[in-house]
PDB file of N, CA and C in Angstrom:
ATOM      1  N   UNK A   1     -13.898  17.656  18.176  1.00  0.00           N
ATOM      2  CA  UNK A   1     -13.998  16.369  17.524  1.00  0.00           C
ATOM      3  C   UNK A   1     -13.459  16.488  16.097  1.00  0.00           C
ATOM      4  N   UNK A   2     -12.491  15.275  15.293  1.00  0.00           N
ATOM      5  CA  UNK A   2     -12.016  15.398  14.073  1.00  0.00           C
ATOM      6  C   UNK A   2     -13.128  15.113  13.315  1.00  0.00           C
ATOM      7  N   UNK A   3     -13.156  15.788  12.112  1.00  0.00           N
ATOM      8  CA  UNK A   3     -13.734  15.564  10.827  1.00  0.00           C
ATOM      9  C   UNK A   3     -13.886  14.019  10.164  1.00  0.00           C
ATOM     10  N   UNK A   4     -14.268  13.755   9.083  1.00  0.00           N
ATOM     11  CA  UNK A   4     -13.899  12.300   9.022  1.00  0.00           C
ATOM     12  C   UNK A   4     -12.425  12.691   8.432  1.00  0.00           C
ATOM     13  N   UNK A   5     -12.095  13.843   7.560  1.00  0.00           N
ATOM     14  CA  UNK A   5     -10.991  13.621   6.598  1.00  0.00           C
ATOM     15  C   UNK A   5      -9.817  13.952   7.030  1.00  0.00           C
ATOM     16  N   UNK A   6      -9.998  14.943   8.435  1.00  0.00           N
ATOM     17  CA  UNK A   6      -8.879  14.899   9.276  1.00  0.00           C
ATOM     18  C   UNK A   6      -8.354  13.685  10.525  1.00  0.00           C
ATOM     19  N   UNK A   7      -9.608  12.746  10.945  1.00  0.00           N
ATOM     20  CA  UNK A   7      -9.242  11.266  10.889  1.00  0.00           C
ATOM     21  C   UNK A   7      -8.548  10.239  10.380  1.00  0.00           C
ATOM     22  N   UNK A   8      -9.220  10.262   8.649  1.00  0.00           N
ATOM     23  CA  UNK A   8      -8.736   9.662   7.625  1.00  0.00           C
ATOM     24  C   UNK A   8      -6.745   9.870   7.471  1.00  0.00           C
ATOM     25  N   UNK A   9      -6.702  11.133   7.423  1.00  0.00           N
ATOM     26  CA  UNK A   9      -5.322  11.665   7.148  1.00  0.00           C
ATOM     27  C   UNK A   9      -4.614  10.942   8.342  1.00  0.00           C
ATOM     28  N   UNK A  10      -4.906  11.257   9.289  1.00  0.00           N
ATOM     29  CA  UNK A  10      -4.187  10.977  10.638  1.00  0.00           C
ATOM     30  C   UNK A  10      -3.905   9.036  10.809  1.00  0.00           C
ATOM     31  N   UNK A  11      -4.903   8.289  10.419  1.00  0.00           N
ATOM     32  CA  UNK A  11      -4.792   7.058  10.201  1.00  0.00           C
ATOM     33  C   UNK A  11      -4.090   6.690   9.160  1.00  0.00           C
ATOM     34  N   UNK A  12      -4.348   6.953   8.176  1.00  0.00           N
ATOM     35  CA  UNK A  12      -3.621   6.527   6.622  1.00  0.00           C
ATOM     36  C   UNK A  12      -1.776   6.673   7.090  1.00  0.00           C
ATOM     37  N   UNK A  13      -2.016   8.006   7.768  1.00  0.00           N
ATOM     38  CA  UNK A  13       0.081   8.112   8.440  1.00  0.00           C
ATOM     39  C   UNK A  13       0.216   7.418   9.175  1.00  0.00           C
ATOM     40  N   UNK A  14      -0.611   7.460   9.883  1.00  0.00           N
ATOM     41  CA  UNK A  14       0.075   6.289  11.047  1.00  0.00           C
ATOM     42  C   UNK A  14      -0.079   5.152  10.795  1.00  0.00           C
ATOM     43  N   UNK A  15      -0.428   4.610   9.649  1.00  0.00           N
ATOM     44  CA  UNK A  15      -0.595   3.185   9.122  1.00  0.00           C
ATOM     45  C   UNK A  15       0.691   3.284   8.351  1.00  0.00           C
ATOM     46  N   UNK A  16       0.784   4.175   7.523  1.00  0.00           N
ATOM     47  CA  UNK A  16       2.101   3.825   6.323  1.00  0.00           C
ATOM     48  C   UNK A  16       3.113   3.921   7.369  1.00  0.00           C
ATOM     49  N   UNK A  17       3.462   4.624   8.576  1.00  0.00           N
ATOM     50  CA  UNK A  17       4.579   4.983   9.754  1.00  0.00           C
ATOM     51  C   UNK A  17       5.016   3.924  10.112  1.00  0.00           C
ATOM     52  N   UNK A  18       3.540   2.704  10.359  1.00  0.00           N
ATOM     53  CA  UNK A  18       3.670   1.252  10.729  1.00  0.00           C
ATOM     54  C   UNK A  18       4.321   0.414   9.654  1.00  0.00           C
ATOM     55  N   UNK A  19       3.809   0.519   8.718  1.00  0.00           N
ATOM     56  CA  UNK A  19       3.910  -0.608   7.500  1.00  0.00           C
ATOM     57  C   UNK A  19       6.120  -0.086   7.336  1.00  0.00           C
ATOM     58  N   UNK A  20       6.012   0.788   7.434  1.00  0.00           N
ATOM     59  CA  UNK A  20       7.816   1.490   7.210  1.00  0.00           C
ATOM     60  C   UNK A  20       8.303   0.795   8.341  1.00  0.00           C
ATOM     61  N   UNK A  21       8.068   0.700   9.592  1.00  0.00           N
ATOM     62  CA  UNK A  21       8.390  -0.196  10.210  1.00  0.00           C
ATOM     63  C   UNK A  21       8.724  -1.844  10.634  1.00  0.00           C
ATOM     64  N   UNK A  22       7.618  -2.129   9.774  1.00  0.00           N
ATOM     65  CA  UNK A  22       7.146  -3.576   9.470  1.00  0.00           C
ATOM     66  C   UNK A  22       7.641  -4.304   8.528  1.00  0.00           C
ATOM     67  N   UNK A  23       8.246  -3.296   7.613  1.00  0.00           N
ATOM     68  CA  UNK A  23       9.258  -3.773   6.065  1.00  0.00           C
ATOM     69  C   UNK A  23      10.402  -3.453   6.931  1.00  0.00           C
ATOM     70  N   UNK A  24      11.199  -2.532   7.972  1.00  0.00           N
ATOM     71  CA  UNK A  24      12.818  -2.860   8.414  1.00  0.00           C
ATOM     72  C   UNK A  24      12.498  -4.422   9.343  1.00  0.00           C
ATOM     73  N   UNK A  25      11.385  -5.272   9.828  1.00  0.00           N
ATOM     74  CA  UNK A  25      11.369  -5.724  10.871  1.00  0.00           C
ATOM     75  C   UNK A  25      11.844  -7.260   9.937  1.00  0.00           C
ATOM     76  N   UNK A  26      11.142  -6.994   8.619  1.00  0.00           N
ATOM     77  CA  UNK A  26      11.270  -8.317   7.144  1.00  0.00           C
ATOM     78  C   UNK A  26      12.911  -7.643   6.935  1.00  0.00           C
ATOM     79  N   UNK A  27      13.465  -6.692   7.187  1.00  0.00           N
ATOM     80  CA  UNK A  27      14.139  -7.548   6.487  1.00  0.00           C
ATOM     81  C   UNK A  27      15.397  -8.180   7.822  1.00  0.00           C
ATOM     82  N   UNK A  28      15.003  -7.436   8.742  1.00  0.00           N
ATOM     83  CA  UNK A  28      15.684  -8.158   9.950  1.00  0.00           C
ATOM     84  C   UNK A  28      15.975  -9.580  10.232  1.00  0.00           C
ATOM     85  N   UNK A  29      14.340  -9.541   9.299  1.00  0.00           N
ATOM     86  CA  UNK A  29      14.185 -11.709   9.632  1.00  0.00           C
ATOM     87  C   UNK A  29      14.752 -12.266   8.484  1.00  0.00           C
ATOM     88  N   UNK A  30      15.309 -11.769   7.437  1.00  0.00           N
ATOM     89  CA  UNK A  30      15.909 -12.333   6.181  1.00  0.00           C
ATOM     90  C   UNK A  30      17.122 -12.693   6.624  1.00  0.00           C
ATOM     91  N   UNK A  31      18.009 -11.177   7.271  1.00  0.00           N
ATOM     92  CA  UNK A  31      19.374 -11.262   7.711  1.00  0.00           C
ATOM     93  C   UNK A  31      19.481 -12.605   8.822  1.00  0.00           C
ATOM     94  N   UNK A  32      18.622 -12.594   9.627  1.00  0.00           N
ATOM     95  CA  UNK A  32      18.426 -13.594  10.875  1.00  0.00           C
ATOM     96  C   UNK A  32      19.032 -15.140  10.119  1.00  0.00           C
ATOM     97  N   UNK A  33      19.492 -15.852  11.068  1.00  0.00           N
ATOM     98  CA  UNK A  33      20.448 -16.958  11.352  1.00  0.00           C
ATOM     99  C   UNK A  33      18.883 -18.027  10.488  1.00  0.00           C
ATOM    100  N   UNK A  34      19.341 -19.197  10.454  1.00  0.00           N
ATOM    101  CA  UNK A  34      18.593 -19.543   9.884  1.00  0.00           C
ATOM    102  C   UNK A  34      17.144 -20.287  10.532  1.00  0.00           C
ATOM    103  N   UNK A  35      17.725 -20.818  11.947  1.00  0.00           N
ATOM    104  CA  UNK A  35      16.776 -21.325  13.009  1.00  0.00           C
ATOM    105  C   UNK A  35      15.868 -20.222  13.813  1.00  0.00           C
ATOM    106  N   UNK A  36      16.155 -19.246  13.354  1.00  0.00           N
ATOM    107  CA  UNK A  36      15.647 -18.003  14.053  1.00  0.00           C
ATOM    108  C   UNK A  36      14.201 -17.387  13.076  1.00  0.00           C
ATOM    109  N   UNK A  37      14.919 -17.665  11.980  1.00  0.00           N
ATOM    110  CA  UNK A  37      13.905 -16.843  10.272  1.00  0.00           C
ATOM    111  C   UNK A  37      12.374 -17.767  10.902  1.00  0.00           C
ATOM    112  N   UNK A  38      12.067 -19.351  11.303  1.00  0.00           N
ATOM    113  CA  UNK A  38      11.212 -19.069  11.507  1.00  0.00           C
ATOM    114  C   UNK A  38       9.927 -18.090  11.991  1.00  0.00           C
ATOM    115  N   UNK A  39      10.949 -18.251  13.386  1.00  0.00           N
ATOM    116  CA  UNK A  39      10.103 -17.911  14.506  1.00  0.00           C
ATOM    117  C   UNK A  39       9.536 -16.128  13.708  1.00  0.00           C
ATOM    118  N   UNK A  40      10.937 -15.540  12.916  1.00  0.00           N
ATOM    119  CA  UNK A  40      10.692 -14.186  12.964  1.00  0.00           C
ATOM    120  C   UNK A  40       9.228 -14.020  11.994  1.00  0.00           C
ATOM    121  N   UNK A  41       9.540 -14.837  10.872  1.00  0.00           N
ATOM    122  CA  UNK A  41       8.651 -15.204   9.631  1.00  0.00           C
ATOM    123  C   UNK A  41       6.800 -15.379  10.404  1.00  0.00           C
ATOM    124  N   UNK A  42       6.762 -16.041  11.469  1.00  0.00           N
ATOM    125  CA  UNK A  42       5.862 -16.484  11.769  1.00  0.00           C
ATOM    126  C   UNK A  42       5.016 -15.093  13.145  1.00  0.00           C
ATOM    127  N   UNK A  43       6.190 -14.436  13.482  1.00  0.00           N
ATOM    128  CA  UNK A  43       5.397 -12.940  13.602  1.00  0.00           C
ATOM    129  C   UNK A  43       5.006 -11.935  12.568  1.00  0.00           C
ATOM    130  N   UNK A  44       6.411 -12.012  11.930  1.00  0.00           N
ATOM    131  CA  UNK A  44       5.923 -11.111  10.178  1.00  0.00           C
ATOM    132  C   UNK A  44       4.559 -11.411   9.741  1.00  0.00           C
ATOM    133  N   UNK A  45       3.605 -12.676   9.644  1.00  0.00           N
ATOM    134  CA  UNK A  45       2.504 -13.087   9.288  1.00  0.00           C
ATOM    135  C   UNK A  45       2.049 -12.679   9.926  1.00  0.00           C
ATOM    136  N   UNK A  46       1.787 -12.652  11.277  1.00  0.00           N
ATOM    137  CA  UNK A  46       0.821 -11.892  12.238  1.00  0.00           C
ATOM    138  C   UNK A  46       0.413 -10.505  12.043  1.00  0.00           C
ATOM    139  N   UNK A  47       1.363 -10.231  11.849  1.00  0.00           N
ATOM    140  CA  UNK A  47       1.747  -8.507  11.374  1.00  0.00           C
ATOM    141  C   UNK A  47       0.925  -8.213  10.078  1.00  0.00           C
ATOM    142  N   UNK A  48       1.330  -8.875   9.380  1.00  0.00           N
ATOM    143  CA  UNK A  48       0.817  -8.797   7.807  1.00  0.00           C
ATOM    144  C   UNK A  48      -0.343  -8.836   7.535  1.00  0.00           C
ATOM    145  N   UNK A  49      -1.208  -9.680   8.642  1.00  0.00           N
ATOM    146  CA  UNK A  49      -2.906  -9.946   8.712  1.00  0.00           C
ATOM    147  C   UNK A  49      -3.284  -8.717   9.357  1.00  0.00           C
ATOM    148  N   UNK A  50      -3.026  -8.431  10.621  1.00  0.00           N
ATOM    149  CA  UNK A  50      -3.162  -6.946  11.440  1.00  0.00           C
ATOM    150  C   UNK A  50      -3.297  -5.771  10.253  1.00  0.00           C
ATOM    151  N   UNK A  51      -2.417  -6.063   9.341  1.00  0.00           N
ATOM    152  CA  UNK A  51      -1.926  -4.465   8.663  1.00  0.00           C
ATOM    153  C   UNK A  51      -3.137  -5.134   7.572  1.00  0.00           C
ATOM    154  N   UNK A  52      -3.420  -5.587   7.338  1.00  0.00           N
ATOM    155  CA  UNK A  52      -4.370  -5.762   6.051  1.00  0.00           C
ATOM    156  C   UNK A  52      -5.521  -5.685   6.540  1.00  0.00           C
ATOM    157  N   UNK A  53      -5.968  -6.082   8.107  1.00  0.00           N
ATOM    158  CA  UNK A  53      -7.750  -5.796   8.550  1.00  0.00           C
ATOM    159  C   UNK A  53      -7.791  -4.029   8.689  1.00  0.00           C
ATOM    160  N   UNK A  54      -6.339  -3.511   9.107  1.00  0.00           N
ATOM    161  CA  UNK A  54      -6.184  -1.969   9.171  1.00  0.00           C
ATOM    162  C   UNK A  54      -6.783  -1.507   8.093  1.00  0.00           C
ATOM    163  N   UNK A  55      -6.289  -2.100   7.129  1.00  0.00           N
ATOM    164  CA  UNK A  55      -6.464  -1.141   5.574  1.00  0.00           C
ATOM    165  C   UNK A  55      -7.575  -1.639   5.054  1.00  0.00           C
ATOM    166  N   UNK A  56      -8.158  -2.779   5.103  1.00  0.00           N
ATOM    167  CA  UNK A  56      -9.266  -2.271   4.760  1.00  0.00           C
ATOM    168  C   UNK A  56     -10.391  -1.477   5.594  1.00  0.00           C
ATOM    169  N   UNK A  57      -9.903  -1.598   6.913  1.00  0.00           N
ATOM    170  CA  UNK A  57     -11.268  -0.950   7.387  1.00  0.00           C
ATOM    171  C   UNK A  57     -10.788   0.455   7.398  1.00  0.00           C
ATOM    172  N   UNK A  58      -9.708   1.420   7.248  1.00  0.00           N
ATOM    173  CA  UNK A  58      -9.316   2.360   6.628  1.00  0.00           C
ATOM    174  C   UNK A  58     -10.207   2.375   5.487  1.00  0.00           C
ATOM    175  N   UNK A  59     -10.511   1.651   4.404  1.00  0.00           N
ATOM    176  CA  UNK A  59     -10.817   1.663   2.941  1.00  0.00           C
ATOM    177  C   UNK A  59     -11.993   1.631   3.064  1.00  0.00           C
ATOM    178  N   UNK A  60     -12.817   1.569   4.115  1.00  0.00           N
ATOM    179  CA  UNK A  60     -14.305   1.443   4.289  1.00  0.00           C
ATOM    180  C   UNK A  60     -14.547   2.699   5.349  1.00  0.00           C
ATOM    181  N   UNK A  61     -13.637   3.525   5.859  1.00  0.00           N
ATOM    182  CA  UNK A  61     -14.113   4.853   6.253  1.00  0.00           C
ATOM    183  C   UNK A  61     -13.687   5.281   5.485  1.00  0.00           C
ATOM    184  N   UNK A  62     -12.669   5.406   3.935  1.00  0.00           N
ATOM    185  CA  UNK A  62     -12.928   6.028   3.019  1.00  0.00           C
ATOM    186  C   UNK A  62     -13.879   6.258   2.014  1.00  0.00           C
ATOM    187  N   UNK A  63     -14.916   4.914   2.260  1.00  0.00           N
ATOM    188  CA  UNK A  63     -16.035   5.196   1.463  1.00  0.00           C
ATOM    189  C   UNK A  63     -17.402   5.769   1.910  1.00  0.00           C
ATOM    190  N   UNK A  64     -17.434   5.644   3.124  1.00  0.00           N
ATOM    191  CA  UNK A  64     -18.616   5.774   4.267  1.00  0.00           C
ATOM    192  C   UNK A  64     -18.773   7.193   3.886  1.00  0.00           C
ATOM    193  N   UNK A  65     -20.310   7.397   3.928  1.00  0.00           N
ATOM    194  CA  UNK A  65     -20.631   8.782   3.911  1.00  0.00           C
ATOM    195  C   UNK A  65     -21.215   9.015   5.399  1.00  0.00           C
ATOM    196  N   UNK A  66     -21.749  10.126   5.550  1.00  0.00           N
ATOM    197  CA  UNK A  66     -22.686  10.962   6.542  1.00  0.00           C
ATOM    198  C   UNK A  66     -22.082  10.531   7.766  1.00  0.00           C
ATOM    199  N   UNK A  67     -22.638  10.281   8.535  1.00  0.00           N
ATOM    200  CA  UNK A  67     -22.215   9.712   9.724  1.00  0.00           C
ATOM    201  C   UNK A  67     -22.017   8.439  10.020  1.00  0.00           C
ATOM    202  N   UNK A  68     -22.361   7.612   9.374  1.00  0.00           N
ATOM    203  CA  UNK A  68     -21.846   6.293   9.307  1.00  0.00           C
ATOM    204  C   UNK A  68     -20.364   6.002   9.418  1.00  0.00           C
ATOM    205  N   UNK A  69     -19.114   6.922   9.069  1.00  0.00           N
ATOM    206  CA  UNK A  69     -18.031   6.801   9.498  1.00  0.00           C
ATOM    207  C   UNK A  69     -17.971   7.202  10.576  1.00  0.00           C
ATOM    208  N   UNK A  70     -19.042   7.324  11.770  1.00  0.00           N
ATOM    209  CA  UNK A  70     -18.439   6.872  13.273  1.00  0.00           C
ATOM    210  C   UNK A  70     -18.247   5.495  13.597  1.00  0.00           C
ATOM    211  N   UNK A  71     -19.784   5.078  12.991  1.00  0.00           N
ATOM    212  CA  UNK A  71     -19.480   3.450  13.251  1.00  0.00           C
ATOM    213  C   UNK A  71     -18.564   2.551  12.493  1.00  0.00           C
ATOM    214  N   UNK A  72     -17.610   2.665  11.872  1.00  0.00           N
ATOM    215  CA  UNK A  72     -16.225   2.332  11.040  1.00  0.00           C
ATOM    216  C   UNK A  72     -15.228   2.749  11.734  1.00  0.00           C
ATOM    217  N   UNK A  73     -15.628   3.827  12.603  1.00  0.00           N
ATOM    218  CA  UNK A  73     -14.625   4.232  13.132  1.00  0.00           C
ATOM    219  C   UNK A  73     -13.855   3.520  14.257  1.00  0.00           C
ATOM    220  N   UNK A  74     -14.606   2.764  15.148  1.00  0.00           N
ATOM    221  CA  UNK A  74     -14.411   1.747  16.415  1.00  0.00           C
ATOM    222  C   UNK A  74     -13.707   0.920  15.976  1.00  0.00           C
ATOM    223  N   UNK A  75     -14.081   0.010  14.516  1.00  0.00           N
ATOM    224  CA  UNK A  75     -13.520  -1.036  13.795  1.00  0.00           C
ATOM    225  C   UNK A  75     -12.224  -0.528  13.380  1.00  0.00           C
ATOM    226  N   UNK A  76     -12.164   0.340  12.860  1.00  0.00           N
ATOM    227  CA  UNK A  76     -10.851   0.606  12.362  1.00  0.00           C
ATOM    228  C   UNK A  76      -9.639   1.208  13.945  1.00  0.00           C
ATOM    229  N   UNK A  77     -10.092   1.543  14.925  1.00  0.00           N
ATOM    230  CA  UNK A  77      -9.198   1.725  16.004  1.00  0.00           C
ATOM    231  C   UNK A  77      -9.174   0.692  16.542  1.00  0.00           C
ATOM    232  N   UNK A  78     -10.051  -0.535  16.648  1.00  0.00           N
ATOM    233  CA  UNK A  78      -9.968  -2.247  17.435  1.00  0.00           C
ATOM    234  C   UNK A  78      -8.470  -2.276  16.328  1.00  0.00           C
ATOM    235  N   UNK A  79      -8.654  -2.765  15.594  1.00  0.00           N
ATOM    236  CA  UNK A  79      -7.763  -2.859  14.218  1.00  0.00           C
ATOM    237  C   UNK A  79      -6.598  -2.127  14.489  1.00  0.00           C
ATOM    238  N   UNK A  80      -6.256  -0.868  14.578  1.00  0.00           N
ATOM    239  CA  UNK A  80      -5.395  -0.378  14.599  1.00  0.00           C
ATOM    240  C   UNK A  80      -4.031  -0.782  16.022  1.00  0.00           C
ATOM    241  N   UNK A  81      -5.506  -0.671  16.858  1.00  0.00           N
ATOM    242  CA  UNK A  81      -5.206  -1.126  18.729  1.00  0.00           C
ATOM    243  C   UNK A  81      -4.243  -2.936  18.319  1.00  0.00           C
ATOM    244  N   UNK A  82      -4.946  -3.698  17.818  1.00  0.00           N
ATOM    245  CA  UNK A  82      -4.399  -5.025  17.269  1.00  0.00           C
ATOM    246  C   UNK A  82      -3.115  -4.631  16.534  1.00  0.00           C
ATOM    247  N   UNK A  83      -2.708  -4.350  15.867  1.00  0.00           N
ATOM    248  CA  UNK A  83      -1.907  -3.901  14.477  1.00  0.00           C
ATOM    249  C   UNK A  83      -0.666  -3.357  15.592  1.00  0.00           C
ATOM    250  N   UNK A  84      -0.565  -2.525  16.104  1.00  0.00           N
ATOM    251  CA  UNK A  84       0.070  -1.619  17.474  1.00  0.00           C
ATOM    252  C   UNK A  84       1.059  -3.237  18.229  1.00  0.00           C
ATOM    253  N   UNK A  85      -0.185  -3.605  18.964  1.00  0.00           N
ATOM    254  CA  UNK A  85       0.396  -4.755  19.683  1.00  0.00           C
ATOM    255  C   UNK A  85       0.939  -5.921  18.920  1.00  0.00           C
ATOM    256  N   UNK A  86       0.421  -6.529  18.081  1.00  0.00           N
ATOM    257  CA  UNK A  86       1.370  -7.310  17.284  1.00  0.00           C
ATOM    258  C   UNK A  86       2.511  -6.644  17.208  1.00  0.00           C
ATOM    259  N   UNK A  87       2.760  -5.520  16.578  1.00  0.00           N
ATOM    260  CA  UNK A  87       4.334  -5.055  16.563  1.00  0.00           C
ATOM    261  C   UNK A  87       5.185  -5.023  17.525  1.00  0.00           C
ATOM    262  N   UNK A  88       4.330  -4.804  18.371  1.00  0.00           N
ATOM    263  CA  UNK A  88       5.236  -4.659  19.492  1.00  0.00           C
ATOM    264  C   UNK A  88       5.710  -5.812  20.454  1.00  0.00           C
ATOM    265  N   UNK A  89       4.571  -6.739  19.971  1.00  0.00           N
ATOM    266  CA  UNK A  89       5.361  -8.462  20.218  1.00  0.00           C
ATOM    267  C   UNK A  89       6.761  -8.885  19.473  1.00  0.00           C
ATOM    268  N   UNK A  90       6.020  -8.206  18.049  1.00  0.00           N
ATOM    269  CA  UNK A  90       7.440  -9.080  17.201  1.00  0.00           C
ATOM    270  C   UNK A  90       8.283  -8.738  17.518  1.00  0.00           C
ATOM    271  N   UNK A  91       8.812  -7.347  17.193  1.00  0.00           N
ATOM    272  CA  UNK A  91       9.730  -6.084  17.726  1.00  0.00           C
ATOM    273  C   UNK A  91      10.318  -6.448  19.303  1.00  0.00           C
ATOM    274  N   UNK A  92       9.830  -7.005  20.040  1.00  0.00           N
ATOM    275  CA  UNK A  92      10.474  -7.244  21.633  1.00  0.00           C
ATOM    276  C   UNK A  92      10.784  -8.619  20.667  1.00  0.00           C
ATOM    277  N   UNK A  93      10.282  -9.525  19.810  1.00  0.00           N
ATOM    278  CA  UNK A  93      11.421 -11.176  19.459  1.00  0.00           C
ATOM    279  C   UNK A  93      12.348 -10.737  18.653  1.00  0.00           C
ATOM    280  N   UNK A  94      12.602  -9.703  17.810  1.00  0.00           N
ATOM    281  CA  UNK A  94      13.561  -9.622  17.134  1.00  0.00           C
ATOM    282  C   UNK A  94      14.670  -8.428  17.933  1.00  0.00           C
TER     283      UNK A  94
END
């Protein structure tokens, strides 16, 4: 079983791995035609909410002591599990 801080590490990368992804996907939708920037704009938001419930509940197993970062821990993989699939919606529209 991981530690909390070898958890922590392992999430925090694979969140910034996402977010590096999520900034080529903006600027995909900038370049995009102009009837298109909606639709792309309006997954980018989806995305953008996903990646922000990530980080904070990241930011709340960074504060959690004792064992209480198990139970942060579910929240932050629902979150992550969400965050995953949004991308991979937008990413199949663009």
């Amino acid at each position: 079983m991981k530690t909390k801080e070898e958890y922590q590490v392992e999430m925090e990368a694979q969140i910034a791995k996402l977010q590096t992804k999520i900034d080529e996907l903006k600027v995909q939708a900038a370049l995009a035609k102009a009837d298109a920037k909606d639709k792309y704009h309006e997954q980018i938001e989806v995305l953008n909410d996903k990646y922000e419930v990530a980080r904070v509940k990241l930011q709340e197993l960074k504060a959690s002591s004792g064992n209480a970062w198990e139970d942060i821990k579910a929240g932050l993989e629902n979150a992550w599990n969400e965050l995953q699939i949004a991308f991979k919606r937008a990413s199949n529209h663009f």
